[in-house]
PDB file of N, CA and C in Angstrom:
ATOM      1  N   UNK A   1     -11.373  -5.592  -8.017  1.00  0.00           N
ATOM      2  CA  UNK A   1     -10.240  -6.383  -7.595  1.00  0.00           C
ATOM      3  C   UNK A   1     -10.112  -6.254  -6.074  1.00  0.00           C
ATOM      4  N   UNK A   2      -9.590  -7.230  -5.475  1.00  0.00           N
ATOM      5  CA  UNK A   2      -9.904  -6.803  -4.195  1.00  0.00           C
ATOM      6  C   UNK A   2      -8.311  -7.183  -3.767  1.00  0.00           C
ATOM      7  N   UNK A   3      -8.303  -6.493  -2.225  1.00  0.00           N
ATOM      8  CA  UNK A   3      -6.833  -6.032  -1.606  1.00  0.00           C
ATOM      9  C   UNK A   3      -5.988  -7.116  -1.999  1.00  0.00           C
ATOM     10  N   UNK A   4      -4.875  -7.203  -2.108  1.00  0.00           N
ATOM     11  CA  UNK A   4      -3.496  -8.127  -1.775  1.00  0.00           C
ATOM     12  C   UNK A   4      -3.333  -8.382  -0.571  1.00  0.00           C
ATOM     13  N   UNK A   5      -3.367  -9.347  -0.132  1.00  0.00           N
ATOM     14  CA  UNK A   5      -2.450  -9.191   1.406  1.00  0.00           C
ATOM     15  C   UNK A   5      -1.041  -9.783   1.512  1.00  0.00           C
ATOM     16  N   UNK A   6      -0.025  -8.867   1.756  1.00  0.00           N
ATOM     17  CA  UNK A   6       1.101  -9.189   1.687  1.00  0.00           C
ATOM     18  C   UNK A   6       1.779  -9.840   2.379  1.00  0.00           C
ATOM     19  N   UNK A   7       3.146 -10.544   2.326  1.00  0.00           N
ATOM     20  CA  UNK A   7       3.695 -11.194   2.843  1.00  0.00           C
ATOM     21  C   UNK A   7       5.097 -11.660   2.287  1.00  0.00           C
ATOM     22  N   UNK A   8       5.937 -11.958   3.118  1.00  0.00           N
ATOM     23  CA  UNK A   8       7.637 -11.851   2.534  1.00  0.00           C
ATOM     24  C   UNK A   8       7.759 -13.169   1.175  1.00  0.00           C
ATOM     25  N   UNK A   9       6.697 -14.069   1.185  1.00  0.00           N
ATOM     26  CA  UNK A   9       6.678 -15.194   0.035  1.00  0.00           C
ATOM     27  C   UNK A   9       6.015 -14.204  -1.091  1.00  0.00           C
ATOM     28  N   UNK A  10       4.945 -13.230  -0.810  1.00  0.00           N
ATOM     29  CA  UNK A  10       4.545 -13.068  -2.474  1.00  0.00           C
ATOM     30  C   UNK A  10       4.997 -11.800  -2.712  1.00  0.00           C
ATOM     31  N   UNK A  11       5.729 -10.866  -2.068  1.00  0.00           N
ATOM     32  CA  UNK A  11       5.792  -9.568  -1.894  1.00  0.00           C
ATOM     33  C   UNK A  11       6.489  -9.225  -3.100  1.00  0.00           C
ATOM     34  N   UNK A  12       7.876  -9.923  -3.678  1.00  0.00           N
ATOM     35  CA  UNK A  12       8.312  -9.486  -4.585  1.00  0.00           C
ATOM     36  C   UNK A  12       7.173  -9.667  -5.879  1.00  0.00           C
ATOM     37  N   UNK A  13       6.781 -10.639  -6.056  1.00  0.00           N
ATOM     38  CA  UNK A  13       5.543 -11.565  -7.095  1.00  0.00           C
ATOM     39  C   UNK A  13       4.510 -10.022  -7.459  1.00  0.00           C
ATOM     40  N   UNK A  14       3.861  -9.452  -6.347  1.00  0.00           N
ATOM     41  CA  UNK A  14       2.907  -8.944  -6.428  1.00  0.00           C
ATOM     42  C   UNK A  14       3.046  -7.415  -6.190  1.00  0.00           C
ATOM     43  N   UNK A  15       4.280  -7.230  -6.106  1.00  0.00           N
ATOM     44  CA  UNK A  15       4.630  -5.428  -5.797  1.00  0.00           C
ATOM     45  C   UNK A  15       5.963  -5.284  -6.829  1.00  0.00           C
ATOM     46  N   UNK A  16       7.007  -5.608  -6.299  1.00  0.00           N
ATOM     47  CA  UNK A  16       8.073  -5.510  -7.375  1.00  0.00           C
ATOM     48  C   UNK A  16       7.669  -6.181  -9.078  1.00  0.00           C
ATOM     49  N   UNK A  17       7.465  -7.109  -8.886  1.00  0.00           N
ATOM     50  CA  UNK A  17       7.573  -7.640 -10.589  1.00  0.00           C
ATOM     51  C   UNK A  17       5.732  -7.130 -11.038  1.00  0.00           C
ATOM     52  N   UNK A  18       5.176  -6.627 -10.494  1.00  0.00           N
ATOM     53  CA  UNK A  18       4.088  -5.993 -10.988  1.00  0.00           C
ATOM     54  C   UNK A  18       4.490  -5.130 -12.356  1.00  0.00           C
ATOM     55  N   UNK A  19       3.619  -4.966 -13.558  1.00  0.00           N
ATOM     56  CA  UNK A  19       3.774  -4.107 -14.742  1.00  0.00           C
ATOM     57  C   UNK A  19       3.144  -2.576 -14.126  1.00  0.00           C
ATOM     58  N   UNK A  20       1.957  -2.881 -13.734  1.00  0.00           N
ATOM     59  CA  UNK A  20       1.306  -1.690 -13.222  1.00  0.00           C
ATOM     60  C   UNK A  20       1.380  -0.939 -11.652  1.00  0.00           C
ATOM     61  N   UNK A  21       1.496   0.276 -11.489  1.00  0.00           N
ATOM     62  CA  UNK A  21       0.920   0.625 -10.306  1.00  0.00           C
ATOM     63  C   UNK A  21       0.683  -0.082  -9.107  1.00  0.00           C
ATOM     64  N   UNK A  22       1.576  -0.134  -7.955  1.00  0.00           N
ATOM     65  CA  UNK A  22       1.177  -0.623  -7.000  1.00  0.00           C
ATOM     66  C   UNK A  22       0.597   0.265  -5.593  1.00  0.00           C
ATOM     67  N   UNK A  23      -0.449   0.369  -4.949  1.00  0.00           N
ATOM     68  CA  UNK A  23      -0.418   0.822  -3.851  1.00  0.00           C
ATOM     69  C   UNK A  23      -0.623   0.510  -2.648  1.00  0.00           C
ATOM     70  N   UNK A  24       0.550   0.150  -1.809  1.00  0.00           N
ATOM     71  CA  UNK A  24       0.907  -0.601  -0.422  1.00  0.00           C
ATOM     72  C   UNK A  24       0.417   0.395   0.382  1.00  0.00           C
ATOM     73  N   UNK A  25      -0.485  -0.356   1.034  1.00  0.00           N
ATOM     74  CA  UNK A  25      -0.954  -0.071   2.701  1.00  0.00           C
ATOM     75  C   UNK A  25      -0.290  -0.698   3.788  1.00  0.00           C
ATOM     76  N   UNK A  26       1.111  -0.038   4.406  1.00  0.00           N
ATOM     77  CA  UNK A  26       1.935  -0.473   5.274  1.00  0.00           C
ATOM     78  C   UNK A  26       0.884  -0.376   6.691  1.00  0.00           C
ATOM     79  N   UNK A  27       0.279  -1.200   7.459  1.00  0.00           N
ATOM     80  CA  UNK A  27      -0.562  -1.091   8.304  1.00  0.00           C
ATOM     81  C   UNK A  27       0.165  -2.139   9.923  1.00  0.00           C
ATOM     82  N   UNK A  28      -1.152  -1.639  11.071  1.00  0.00           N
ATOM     83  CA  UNK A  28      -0.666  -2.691  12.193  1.00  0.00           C
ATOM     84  C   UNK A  28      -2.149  -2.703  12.724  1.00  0.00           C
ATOM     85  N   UNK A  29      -2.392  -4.006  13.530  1.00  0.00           N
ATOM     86  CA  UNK A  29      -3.606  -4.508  13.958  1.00  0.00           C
ATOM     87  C   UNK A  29      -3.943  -3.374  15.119  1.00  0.00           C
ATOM     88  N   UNK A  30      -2.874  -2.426  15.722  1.00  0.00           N
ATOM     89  CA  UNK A  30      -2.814  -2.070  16.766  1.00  0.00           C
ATOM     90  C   UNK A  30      -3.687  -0.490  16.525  1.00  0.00           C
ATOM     91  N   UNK A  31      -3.640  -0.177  15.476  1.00  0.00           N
ATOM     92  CA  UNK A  31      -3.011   1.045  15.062  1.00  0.00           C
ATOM     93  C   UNK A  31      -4.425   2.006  14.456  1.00  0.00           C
ATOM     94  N   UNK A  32      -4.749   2.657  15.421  1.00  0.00           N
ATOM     95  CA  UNK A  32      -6.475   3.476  15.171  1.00  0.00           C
ATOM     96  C   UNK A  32      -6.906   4.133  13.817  1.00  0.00           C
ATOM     97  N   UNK A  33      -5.594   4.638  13.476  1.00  0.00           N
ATOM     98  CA  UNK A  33      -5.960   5.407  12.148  1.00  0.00           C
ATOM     99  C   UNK A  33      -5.554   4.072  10.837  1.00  0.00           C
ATOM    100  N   UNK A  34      -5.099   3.313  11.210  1.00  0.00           N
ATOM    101  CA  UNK A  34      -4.885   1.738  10.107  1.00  0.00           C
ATOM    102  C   UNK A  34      -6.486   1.919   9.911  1.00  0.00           C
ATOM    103  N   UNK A  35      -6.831   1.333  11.209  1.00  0.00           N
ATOM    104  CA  UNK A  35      -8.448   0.553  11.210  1.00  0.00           C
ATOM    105  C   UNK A  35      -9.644   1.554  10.504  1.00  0.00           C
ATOM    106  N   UNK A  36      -9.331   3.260  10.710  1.00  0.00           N
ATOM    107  CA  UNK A  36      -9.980   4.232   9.933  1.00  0.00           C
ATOM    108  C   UNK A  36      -9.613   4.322   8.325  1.00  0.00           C
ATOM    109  N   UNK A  37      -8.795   3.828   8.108  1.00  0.00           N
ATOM    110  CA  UNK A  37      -8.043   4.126   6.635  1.00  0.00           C
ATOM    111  C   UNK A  37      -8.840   2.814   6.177  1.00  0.00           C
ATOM    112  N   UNK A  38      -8.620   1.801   7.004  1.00  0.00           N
ATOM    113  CA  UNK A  38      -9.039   0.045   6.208  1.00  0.00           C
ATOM    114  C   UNK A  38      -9.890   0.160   5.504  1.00  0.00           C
ATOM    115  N   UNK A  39     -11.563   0.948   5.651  1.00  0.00           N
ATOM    116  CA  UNK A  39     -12.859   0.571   4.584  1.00  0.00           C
ATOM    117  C   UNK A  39     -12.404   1.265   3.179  1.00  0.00           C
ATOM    118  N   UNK A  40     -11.843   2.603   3.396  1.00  0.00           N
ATOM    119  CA  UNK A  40     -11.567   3.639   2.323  1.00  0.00           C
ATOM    120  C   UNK A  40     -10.083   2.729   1.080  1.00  0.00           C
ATOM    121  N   UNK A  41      -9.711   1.987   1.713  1.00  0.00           N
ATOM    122  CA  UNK A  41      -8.279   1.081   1.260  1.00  0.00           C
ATOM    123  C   UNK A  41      -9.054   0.042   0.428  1.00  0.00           C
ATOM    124  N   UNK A  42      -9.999  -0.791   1.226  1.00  0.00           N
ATOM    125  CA  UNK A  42     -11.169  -1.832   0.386  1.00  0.00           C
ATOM    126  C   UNK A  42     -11.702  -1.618  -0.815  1.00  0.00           C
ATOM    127  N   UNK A  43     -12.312   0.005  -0.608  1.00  0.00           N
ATOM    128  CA  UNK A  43     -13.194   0.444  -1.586  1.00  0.00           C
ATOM    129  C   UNK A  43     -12.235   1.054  -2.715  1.00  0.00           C
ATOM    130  N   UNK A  44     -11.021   1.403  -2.485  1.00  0.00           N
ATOM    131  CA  UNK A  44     -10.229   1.870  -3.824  1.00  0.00           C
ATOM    132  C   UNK A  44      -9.878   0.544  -4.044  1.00  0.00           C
ATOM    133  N   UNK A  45      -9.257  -0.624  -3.709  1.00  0.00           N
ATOM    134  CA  UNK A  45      -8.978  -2.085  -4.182  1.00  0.00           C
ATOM    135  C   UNK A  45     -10.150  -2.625  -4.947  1.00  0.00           C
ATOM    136  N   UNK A  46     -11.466  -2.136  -4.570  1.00  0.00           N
ATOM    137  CA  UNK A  46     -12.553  -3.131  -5.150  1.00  0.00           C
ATOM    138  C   UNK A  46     -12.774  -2.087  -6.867  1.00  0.00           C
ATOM    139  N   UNK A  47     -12.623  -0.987  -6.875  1.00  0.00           N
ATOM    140  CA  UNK A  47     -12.759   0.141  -8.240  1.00  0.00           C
ATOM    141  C   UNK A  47     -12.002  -0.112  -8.425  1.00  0.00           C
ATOM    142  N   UNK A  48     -10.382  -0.779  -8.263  1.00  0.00           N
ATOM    143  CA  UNK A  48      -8.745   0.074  -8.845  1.00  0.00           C
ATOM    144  C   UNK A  48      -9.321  -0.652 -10.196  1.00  0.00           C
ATOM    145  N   UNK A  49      -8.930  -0.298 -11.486  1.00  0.00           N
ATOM    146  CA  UNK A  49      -8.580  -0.882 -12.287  1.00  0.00           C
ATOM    147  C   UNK A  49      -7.034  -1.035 -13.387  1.00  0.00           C
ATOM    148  N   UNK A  50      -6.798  -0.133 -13.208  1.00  0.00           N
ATOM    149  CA  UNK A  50      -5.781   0.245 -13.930  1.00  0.00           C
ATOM    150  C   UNK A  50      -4.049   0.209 -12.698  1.00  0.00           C
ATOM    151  N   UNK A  51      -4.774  -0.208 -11.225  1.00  0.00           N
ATOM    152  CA  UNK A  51      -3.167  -0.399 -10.423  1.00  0.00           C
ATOM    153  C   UNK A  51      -3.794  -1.274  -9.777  1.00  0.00           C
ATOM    154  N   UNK A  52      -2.531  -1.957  -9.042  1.00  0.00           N
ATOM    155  CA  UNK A  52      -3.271  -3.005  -7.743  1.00  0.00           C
ATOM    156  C   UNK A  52      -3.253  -2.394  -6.074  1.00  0.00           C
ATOM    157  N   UNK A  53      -3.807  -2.723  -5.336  1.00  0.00           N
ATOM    158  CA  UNK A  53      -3.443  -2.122  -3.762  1.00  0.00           C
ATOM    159  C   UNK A  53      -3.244  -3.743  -3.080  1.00  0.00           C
ATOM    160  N   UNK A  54      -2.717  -3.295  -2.180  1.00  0.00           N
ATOM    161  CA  UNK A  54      -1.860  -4.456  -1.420  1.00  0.00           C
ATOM    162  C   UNK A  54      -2.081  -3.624  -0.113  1.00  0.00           C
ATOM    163  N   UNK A  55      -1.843  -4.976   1.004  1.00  0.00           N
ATOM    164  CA  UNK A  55      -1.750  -4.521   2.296  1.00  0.00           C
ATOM    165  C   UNK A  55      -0.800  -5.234   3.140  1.00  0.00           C
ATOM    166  N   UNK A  56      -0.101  -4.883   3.682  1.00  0.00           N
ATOM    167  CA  UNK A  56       1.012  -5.671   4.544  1.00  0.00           C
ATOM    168  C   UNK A  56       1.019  -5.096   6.144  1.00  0.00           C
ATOM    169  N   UNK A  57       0.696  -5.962   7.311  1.00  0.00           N
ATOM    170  CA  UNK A  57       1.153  -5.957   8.299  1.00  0.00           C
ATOM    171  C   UNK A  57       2.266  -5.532   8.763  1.00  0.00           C
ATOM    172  N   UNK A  58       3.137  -4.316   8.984  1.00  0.00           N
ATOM    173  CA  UNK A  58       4.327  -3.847   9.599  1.00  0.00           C
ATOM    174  C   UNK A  58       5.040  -4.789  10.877  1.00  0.00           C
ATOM    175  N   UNK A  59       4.106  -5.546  11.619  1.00  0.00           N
ATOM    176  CA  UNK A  59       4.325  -5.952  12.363  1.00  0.00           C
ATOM    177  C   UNK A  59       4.755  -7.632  12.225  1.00  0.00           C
ATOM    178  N   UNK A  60       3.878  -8.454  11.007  1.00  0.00           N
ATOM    179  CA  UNK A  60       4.450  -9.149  10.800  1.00  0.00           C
ATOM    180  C   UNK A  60       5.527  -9.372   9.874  1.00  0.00           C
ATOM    181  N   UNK A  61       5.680  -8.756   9.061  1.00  0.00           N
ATOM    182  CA  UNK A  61       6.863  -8.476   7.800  1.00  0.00           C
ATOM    183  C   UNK A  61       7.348  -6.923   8.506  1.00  0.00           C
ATOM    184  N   UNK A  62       8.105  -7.426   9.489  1.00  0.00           N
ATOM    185  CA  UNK A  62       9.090  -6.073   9.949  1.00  0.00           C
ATOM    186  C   UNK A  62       9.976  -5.882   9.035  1.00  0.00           C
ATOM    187  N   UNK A  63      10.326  -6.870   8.973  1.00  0.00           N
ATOM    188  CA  UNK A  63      11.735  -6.594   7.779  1.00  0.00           C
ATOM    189  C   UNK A  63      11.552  -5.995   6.339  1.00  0.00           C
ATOM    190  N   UNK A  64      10.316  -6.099   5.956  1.00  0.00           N
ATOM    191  CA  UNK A  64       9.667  -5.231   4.616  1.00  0.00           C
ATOM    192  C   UNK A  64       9.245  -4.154   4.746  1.00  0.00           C
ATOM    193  N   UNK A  65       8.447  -3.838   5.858  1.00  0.00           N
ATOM    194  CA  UNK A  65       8.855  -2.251   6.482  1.00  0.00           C
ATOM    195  C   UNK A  65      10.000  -1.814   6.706  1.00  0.00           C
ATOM    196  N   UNK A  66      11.349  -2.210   7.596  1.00  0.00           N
ATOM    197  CA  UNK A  66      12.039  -1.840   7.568  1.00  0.00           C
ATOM    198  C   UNK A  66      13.213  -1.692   6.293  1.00  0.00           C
ATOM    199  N   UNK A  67      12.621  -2.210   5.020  1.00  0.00           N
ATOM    200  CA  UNK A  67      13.698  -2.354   4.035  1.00  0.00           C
ATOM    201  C   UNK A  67      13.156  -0.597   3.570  1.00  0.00           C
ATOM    202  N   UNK A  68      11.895  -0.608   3.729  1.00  0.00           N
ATOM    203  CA  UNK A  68      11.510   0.572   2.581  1.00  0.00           C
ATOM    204  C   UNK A  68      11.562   1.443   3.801  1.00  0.00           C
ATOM    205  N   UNK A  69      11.903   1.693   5.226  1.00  0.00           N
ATOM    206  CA  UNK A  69      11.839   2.563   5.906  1.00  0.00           C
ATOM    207  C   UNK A  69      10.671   3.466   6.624  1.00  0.00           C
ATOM    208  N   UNK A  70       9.568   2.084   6.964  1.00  0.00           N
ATOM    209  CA  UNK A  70       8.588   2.628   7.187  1.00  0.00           C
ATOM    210  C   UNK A  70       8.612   3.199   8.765  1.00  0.00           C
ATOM    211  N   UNK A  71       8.053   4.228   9.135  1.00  0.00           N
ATOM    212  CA  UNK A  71       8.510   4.193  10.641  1.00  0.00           C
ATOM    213  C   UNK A  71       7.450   4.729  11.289  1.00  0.00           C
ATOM    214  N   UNK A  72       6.319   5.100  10.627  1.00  0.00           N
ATOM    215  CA  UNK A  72       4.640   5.083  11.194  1.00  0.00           C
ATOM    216  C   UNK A  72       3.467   4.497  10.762  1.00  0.00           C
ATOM    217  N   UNK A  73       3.019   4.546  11.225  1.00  0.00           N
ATOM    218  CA  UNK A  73       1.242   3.614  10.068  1.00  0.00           C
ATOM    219  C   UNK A  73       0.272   4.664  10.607  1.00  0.00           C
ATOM    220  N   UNK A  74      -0.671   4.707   9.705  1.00  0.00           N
ATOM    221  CA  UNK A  74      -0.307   4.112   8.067  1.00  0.00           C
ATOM    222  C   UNK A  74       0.555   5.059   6.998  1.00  0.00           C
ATOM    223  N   UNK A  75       1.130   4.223   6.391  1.00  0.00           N
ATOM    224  CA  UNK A  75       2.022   4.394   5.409  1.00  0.00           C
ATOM    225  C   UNK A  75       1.406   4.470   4.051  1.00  0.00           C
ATOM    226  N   UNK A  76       0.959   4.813   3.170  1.00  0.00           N
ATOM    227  CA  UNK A  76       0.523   4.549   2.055  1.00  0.00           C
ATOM    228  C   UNK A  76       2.331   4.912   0.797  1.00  0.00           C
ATOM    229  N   UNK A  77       2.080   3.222  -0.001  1.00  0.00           N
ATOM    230  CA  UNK A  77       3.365   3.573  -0.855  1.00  0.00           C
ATOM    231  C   UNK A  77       3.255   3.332  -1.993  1.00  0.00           C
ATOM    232  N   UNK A  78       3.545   3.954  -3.174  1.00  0.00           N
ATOM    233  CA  UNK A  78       3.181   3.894  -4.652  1.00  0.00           C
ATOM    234  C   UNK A  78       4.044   3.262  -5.034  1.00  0.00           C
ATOM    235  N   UNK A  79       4.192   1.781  -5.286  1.00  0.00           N
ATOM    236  CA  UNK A  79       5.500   1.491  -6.523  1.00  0.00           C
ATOM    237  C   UNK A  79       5.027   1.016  -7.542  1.00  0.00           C
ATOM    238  N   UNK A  80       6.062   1.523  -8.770  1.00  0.00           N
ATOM    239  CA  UNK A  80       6.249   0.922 -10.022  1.00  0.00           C
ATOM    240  C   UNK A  80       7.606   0.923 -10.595  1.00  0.00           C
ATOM    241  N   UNK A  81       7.405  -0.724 -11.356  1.00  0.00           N
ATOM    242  CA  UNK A  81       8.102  -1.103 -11.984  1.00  0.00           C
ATOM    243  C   UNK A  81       9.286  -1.263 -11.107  1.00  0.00           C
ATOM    244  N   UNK A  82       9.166  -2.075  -9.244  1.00  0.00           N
ATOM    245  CA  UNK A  82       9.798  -2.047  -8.774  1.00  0.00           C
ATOM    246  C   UNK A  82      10.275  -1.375  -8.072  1.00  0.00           C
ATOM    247  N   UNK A  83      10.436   0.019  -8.101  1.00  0.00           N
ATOM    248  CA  UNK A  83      10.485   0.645  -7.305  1.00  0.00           C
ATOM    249  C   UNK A  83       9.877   1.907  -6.345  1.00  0.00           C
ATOM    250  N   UNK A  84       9.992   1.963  -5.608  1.00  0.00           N
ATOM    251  CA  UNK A  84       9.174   3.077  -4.555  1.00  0.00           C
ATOM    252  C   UNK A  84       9.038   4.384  -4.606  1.00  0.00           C
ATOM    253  N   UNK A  85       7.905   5.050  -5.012  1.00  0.00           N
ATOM    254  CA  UNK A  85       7.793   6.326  -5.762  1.00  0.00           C
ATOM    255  C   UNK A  85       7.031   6.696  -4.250  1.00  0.00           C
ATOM    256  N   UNK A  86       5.887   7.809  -4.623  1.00  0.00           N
ATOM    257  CA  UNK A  86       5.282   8.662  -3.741  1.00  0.00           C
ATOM    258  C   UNK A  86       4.736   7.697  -2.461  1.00  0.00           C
ATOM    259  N   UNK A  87       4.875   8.596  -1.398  1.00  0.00           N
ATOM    260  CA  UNK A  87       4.558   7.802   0.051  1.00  0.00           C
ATOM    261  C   UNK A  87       3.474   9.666   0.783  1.00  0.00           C
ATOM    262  N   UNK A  88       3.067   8.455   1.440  1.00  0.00           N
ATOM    263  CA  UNK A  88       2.086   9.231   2.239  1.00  0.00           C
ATOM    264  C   UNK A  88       1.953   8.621   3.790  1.00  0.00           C
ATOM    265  N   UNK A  89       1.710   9.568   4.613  1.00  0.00           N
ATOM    266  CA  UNK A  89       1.929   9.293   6.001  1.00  0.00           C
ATOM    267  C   UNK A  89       0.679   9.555   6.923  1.00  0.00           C
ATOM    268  N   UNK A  90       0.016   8.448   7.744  1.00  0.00           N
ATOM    269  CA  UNK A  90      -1.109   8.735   8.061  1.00  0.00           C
ATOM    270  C   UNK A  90      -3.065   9.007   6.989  1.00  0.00           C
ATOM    271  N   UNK A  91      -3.984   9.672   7.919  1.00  0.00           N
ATOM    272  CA  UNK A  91      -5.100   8.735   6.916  1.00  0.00           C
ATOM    273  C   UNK A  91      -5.098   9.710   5.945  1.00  0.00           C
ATOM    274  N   UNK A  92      -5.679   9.416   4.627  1.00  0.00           N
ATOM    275  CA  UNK A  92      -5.675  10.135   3.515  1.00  0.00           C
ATOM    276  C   UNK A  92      -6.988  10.225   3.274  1.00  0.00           C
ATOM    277  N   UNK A  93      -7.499  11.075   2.388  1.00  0.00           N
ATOM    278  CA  UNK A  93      -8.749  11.289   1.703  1.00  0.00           C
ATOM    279  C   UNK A  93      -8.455  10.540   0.015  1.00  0.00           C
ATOM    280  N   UNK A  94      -9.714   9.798  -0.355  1.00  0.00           N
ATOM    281  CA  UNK A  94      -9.641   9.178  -1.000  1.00  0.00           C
ATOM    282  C   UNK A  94      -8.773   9.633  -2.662  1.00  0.00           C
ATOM    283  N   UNK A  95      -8.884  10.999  -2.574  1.00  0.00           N
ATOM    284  CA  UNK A  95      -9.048  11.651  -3.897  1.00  0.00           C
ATOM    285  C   UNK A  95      -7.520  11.942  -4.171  1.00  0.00           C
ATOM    286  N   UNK A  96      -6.599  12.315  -2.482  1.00  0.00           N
ATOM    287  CA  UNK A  96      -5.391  12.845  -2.613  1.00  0.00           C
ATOM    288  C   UNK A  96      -4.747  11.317  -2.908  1.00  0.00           C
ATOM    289  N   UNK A  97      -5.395  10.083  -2.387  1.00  0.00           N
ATOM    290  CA  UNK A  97      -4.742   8.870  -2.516  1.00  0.00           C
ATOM    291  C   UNK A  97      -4.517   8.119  -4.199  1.00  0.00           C
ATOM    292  N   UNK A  98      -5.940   8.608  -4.941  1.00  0.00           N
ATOM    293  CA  UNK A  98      -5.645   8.205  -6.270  1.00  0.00           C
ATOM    294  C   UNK A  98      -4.779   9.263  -7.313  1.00  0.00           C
ATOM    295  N   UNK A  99      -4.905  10.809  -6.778  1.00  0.00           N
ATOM    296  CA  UNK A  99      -4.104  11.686  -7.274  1.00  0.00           C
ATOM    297  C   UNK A  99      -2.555  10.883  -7.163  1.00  0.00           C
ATOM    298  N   UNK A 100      -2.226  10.495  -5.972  1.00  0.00           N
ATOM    299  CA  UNK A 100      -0.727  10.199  -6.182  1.00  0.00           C
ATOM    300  C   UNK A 100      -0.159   9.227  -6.936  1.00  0.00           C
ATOM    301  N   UNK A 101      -1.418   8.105  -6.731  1.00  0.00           N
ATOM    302  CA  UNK A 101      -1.557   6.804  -7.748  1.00  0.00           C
ATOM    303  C   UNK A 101      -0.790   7.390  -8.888  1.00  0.00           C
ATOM    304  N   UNK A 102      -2.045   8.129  -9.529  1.00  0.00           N
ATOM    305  CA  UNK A 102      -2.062   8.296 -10.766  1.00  0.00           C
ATOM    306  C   UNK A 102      -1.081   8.892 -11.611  1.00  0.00           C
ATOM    307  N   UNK A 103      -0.057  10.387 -10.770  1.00  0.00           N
ATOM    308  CA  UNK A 103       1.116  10.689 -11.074  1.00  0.00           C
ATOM    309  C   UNK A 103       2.382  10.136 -10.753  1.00  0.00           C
ATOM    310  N   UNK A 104       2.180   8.637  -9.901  1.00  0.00           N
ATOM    311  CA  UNK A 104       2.959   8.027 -10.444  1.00  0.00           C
ATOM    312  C   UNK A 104       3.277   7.410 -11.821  1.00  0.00           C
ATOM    313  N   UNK A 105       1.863   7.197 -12.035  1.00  0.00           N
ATOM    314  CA  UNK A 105       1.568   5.963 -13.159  1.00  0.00           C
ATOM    315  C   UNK A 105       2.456   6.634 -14.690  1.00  0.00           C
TER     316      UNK A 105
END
């Protein structure tokens, strides 16, 4: 499956009303450790099977960062069933990223 890219038209569609697992990559074009996190973000989107990953621009959907209180990138954010469970701050290793997935799930 490959990434979501988010945006304030599908955001509720594809993160909130999701059944399964979501994991948002709050990111910025600007932002060194975004661009280090990006291949490792691809490659869990292209395996996920069982959650979806999404990616949203901070910079263009400020206001969706700022609803969930994002205030660095990268952000990594787990929701289900609507709402916002485990967050992670800066780059992750792949293994701690599906660990959190998964105890959300």
């Amino acid at each position: 499956m490959a990434v979501v890219e988010l945006t304030r038209e599908n955001f509720d569609q594809e993160v909130l009303q999701e059944g399964k697992p979501v994991l948002v990559d709050f990111w910025a074009s600007w932002c060194g450790p975004c661009k280090a996190l990006m291949p490792l973000i691809e490659e869990i989107g292209r395996e996920a099977r069982d959650f979806k990953v999404c990616r949203l621009d901070v910079d263009e959907e400020s206001e969706i960062a700022g609803r969930y209180h994002v205030m660095g990138v990268p952000t990594l954010m787990i929701f289900r069933n609507g709402k916002a469970g485990n967050r992670m701050v800066g780059v992750q290793k792949k293994n701690d990223i599906l660990e959190a997935v998964y105890k959300t799930a």
